[in-house]
N, C-alpha and C. Protein backbone atom coordinates (compact mmCIF):
# COMPACT_ATOMS: atom_id res chain seq x y z
N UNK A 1 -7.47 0.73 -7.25
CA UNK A 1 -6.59 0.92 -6.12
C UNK A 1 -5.35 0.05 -6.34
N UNK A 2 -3.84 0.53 -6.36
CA UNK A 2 -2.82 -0.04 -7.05
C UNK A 2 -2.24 -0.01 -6.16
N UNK A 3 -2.22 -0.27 -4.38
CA UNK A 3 -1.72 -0.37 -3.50
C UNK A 3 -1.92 -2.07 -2.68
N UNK A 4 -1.20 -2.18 -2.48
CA UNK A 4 -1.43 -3.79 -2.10
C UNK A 4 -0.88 -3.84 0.04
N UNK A 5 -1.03 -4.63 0.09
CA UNK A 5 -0.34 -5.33 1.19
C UNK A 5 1.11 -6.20 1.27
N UNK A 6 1.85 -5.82 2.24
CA UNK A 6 3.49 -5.63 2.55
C UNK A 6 4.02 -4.67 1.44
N UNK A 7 3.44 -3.21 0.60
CA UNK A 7 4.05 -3.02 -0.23
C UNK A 7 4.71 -1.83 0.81
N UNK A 8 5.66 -1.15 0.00
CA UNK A 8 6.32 -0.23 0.84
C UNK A 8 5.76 0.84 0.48
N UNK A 9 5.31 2.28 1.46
CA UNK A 9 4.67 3.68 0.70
C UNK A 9 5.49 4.09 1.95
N UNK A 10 5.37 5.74 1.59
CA UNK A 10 5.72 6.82 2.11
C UNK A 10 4.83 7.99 2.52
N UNK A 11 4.27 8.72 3.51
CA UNK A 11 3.67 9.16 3.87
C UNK A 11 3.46 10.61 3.24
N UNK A 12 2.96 11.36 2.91
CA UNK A 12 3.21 12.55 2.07
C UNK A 12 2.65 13.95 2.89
N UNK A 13 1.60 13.73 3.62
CA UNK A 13 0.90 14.58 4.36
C UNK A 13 0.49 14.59 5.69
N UNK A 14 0.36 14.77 6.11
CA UNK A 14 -0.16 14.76 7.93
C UNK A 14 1.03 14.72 9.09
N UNK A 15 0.52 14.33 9.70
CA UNK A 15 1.78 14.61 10.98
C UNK A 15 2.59 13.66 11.11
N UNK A 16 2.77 12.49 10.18
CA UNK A 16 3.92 11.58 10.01
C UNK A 16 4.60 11.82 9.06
N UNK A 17 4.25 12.75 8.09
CA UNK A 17 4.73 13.53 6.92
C UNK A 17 6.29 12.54 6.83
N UNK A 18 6.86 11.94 5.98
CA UNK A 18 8.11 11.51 5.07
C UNK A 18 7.83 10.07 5.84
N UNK A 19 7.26 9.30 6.42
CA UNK A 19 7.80 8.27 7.17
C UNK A 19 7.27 7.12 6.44
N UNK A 20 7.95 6.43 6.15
CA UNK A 20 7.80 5.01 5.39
C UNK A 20 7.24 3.84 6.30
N UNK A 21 7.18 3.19 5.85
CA UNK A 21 6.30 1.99 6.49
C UNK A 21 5.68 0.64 5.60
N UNK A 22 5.37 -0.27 5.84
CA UNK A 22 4.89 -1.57 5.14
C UNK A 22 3.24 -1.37 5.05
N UNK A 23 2.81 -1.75 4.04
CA UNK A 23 1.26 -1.62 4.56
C UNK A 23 0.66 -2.81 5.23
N UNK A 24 -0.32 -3.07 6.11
CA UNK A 24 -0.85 -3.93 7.13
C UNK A 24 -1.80 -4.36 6.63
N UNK A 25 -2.91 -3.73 6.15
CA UNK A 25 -3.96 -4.02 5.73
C UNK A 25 -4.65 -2.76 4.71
N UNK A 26 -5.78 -3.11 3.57
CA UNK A 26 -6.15 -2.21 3.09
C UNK A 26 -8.14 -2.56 3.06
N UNK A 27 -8.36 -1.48 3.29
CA UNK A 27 -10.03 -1.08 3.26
C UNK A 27 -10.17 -0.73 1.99
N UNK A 28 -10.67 -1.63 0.93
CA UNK A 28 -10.47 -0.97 -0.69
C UNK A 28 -12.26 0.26 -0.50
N UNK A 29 -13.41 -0.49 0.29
CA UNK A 29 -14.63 0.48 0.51
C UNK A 29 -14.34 1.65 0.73
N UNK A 30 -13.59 1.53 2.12
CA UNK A 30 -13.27 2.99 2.69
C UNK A 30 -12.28 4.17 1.89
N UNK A 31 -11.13 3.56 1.27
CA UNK A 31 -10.32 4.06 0.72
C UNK A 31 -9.49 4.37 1.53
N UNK A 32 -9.05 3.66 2.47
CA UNK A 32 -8.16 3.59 3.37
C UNK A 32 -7.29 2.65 3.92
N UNK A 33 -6.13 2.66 4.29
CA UNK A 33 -5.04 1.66 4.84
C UNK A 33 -4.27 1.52 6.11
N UNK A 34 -3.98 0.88 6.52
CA UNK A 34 -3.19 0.57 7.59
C UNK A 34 -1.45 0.66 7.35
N UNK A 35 -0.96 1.37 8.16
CA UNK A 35 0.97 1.73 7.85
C UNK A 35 1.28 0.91 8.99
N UNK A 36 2.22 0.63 9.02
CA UNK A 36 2.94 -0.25 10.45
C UNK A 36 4.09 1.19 10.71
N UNK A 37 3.65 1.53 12.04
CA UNK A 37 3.90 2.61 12.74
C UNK A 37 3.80 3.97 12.28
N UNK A 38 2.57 4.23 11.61
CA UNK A 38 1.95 5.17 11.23
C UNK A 38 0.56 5.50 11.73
N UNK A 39 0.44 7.23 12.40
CA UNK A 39 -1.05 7.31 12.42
C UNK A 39 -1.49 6.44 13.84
N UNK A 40 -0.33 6.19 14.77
CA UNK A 40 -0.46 5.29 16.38
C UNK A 40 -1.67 6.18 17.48
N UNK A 41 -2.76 5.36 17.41
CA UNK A 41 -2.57 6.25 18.81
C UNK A 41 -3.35 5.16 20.25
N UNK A 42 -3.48 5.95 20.84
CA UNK A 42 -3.16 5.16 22.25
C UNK A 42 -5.24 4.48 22.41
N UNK A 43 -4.82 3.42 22.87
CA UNK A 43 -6.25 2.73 22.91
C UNK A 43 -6.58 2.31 24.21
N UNK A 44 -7.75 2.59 25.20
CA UNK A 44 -7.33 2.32 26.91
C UNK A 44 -8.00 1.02 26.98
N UNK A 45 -8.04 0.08 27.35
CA UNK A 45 -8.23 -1.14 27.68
C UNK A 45 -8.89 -1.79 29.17
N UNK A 46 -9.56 -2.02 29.16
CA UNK A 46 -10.52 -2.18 30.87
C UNK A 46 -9.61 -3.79 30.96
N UNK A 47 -9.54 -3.90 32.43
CA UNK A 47 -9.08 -5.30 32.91
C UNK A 47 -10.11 -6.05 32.30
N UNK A 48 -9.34 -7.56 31.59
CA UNK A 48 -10.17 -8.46 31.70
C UNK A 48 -9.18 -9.86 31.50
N UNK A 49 -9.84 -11.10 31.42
CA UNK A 49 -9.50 -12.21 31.55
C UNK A 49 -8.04 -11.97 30.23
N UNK A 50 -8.56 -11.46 29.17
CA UNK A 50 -7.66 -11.48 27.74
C UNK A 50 -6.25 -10.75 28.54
N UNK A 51 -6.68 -9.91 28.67
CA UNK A 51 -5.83 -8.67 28.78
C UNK A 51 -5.41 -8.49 30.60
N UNK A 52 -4.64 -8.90 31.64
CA UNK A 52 -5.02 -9.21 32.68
C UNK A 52 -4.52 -7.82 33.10
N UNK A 53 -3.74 -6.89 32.47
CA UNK A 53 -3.16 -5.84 33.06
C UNK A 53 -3.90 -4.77 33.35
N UNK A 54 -4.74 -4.80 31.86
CA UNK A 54 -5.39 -3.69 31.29
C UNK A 54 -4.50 -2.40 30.90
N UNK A 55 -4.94 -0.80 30.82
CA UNK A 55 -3.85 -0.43 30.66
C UNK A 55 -4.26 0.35 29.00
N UNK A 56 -2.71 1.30 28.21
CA UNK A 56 -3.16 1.93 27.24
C UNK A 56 -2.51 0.76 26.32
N UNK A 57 -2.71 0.79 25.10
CA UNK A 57 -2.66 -0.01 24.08
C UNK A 57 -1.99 0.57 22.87
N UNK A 58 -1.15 0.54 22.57
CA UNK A 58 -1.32 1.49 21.16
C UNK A 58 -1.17 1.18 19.95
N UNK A 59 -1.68 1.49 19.03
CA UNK A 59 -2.07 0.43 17.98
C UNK A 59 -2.35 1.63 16.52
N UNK A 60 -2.37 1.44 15.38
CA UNK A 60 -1.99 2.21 14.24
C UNK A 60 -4.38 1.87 13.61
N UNK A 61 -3.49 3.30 12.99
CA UNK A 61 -5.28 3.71 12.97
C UNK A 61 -5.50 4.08 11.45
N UNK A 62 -6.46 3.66 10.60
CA UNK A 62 -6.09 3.98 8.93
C UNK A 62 -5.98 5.24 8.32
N UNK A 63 -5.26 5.81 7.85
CA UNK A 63 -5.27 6.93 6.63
C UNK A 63 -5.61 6.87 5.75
N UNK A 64 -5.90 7.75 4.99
CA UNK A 64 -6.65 8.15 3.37
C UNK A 64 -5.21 7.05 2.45
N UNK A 65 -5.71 6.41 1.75
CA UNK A 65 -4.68 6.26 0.38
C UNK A 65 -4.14 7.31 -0.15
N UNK A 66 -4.93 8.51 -0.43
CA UNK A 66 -4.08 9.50 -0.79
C UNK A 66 -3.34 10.03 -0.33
N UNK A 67 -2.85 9.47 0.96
CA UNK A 67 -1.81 10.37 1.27
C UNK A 67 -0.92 9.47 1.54
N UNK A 68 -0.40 8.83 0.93
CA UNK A 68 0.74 7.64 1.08
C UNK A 68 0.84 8.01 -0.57
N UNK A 69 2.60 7.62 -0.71
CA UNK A 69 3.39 7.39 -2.24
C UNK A 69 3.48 6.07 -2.07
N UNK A 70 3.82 5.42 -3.27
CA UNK A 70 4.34 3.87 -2.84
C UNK A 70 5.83 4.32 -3.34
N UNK A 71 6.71 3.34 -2.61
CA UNK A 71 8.04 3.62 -3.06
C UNK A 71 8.76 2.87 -4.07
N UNK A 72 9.28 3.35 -5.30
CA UNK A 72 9.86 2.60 -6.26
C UNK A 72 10.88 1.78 -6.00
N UNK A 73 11.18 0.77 -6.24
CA UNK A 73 11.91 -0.75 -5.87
C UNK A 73 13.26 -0.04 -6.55
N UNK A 74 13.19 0.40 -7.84
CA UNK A 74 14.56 0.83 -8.31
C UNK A 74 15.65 1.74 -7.84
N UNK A 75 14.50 3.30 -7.85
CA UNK A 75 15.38 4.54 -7.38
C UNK A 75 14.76 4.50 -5.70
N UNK A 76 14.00 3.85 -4.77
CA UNK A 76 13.98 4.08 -3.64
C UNK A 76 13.54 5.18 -3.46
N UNK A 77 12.50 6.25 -3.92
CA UNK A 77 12.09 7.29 -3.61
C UNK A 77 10.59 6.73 -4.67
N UNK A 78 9.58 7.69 -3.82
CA UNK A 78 7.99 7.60 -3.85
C UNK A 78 7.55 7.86 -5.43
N UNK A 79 6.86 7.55 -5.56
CA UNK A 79 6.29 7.35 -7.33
C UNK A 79 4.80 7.35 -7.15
N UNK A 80 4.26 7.48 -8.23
CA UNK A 80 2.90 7.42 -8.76
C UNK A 80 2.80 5.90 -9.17
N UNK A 81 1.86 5.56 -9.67
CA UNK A 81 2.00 3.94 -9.92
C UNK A 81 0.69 3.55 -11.11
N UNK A 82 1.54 2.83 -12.04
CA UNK A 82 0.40 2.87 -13.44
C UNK A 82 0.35 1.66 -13.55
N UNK A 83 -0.34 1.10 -14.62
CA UNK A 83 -1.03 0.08 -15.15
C UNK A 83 -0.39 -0.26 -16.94
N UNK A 84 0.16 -0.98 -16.84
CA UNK A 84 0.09 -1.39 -18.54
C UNK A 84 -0.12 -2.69 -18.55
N UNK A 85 -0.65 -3.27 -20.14
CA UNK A 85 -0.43 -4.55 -20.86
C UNK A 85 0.62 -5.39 -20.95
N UNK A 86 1.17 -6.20 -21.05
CA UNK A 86 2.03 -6.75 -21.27
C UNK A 86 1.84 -7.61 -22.51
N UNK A 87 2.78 -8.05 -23.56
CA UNK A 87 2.43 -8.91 -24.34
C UNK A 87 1.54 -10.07 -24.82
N UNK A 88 1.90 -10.56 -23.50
CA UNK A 88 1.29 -11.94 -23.23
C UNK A 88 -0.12 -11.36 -23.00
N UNK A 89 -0.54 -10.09 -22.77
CA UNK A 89 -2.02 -10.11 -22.21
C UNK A 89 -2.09 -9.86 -20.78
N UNK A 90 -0.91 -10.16 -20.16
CA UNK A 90 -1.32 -9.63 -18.77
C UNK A 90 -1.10 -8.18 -17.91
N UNK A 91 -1.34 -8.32 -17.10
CA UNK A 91 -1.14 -6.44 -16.56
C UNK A 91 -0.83 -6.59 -15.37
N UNK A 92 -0.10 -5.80 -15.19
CA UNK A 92 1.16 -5.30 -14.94
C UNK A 92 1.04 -3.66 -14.10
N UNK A 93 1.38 -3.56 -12.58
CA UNK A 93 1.65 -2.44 -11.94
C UNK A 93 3.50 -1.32 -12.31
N UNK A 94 3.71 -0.89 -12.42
CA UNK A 94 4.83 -0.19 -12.85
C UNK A 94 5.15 1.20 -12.69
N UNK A 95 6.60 1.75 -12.22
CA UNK A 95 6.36 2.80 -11.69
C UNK A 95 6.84 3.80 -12.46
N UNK A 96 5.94 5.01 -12.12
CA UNK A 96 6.18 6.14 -13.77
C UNK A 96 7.46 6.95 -13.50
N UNK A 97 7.90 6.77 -11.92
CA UNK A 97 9.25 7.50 -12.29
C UNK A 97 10.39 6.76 -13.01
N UNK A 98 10.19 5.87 -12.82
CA UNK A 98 11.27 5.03 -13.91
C UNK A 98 11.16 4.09 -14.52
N UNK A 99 10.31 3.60 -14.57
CA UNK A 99 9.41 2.37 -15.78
C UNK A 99 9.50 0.86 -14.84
N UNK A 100 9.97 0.79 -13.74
CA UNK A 100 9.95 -0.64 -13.47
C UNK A 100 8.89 -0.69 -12.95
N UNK A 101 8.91 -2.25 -13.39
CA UNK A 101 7.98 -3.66 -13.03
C UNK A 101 7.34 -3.14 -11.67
N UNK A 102 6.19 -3.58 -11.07
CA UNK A 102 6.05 -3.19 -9.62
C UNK A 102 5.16 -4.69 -8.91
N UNK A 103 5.41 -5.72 -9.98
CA UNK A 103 4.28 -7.22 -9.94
C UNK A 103 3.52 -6.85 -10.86
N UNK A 104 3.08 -8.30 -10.98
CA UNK A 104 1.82 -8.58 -11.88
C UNK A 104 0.62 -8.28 -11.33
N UNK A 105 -0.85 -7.95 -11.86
CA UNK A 105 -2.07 -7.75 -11.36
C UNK A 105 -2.79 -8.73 -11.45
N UNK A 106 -2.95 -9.22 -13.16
CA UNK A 106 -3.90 -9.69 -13.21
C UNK A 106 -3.12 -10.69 -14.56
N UNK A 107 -3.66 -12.42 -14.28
CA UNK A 107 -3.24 -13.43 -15.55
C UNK A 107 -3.01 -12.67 -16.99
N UNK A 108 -2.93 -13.48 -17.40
CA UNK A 108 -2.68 -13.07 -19.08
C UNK A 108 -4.40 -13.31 -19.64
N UNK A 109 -4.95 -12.60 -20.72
CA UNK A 109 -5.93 -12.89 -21.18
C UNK A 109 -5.81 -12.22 -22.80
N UNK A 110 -6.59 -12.87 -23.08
CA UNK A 110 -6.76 -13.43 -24.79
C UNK A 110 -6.78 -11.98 -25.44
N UNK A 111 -7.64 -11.46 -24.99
CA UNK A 111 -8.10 -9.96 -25.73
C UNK A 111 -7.15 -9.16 -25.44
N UNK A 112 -6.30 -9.07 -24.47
CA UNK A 112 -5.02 -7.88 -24.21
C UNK A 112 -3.95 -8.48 -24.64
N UNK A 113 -3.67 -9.39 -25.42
CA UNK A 113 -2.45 -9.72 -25.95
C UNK A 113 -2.08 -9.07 -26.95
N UNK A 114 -0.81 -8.98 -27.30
CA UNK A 114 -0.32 -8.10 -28.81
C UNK A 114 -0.74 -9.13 -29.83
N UNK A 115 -1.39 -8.57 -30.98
CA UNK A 115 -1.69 -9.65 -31.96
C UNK A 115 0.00 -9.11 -32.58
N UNK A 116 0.42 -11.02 -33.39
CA UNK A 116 1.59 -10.64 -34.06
C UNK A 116 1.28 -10.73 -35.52
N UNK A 117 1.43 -9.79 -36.58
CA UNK A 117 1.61 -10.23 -37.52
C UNK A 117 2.31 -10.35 -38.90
């Protein structure tokens, strides 16, 4: 799962269809995520000490990962999102519509380094 938290995606399917958003949280079990103002819907709330009004609530509800793009940092439009090595051994998220960087994943390690010789 190559989607993280505060990354930026774009919605691709359902009834928010094109709408961008930050991600909030991710369910890596479920395969599902949280959009900040995506997927809202209304939650009713009984009076209580917390809440003194009571009243509807509305609050964002998770979607499939698959249906979010993440959006490329370079060209600003939605991408697929891959995995390579890096020299040093470490790996690296990156986006296939135009090759940039997207962060690091994971340290550098011994066995994924380029041997030089």
């Amino acid at each position: 799962m190559l989607i993280k938290v505060d990354d930026q995606v774009e919605v691709i399917c359902g009834d928010d269809n094109g709408v961008r958003g930050r991600v909030l949280a991710v369910h890596r079990s479920e395969g599902t995520l949280i959009v900040e103002g995506v997927n809202r819907v209304y939650k009713h709330v009984r009076r209580s000490q917390k809440n003194p009004q009571g009243g509807r609530l509305s609050k964002e509800m998770p979607i499939k990962i698959s249906n979010v793009m993440l959006i490329c940092p370079q060209t600003n439009k939605p991408t697929r999102v891959g995995v390579r090595y890096l020299a040093d051994g470490s790996k690296e998220r990156y986006s296939k519509r135009s090759g940039a960087s997207m962060g690091q994943v994971a340290p550098p390690r011994a066995a994924y380094a380029k041997k030089s010789t």
